[in-house]
Protein backbone atom coordinates (compact mmCIF):
# COMPACT_ATOMS: atom_id res chain seq x y z
CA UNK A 1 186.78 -48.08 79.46
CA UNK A 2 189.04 -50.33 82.44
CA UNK A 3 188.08 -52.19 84.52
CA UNK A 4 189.88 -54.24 87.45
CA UNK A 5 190.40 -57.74 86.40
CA UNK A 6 188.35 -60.48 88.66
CA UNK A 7 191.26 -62.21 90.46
CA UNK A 8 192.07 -59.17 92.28
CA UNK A 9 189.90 -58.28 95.78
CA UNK A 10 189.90 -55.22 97.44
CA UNK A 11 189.45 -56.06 101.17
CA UNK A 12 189.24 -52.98 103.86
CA UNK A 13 189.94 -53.28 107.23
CA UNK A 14 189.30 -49.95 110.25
CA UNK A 15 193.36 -49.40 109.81
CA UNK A 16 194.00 -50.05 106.31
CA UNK A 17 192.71 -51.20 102.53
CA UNK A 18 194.68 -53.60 100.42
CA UNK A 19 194.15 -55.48 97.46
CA UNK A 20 195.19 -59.66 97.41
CA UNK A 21 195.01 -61.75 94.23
CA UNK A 22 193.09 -64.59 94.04
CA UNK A 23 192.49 -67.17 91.53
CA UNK A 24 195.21 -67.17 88.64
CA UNK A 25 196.52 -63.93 89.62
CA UNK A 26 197.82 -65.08 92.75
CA UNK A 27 199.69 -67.75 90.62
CA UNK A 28 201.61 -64.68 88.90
CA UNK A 29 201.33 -62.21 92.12
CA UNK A 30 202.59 -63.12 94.99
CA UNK A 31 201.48 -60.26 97.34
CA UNK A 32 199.44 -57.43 98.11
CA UNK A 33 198.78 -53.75 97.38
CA UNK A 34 198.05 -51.23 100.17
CA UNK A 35 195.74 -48.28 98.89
CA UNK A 36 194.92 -45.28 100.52
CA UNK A 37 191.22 -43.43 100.56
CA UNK A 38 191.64 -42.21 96.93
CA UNK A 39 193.12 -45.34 95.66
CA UNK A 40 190.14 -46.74 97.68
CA UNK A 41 187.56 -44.61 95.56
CA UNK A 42 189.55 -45.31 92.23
CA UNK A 43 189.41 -48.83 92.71
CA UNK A 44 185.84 -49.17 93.34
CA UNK A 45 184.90 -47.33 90.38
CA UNK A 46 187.03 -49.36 88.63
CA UNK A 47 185.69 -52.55 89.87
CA UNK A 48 182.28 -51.43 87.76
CA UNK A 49 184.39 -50.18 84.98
CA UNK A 50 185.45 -46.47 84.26
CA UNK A 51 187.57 -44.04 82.09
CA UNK A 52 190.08 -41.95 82.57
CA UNK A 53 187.93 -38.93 82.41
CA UNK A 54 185.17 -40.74 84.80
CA UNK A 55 187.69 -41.02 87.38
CA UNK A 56 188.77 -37.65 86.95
CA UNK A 57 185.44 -36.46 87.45
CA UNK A 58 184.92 -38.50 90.29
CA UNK A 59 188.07 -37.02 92.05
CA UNK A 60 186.76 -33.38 91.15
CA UNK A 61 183.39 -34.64 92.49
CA UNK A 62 185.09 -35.97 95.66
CA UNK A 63 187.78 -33.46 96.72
CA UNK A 64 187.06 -29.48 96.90
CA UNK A 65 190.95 -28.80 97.30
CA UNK A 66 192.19 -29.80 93.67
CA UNK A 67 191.98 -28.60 89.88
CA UNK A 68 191.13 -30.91 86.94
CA UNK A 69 195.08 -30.61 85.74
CA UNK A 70 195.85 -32.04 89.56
CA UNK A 71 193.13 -34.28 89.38
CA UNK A 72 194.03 -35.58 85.73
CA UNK A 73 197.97 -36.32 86.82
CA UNK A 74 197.06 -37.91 90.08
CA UNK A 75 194.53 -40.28 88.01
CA UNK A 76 197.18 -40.98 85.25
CA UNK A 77 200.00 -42.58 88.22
CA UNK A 78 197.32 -44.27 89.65
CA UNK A 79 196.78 -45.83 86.38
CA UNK A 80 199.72 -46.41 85.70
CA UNK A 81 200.91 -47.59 89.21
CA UNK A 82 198.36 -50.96 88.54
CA UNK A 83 198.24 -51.05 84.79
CA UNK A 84 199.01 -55.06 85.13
CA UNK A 85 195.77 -55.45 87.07
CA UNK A 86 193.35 -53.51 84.21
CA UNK A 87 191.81 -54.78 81.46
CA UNK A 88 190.17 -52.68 78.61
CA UNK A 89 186.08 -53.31 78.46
């Protein structure tokens, strides 16, 4: 199970979402990360703590145009594209 670690915020605006570090992460991160609508949905989940497969299921759940194979490699980047930010629950 991941989940996002607490000095990172995910605030939303009508044009865009991004995520700023706060705390002792912004110490070590000095920026932000701009996510799209399935980032968006990825993140949230992950803010309660999820797995792999959860968020897989999830995008499955979420999106009528994609396959679990699709669904599994888009999850795996997205892991892997803010792997510094998880931590394992």
């Amino acid at each position: 199970m991941l989940r996002i670690k607490k000095d990172m915020v995910l605030q939303e605006t009508s044009l865009q979402s991004f995520v700023v570090p706060v705390g002792k992460m912004a110490e070590e991160f000095h920026g932000m990360l701009r996510l799209n609508k399935t980032g968006v949905l990825y993140w949230r989940a992950l803010e309660k703590g999820a797995s792999k497969e959860e968020l897989v299921r999830l995008a499955l759940e979420t999106f009528d145009d994609i396959d679990e194979k699709k669904a599994a490699g888009d999850v795996e980047e997205f892991l892997d594209s803010i792997r510094p930010y998880l931590e394992e629950i």
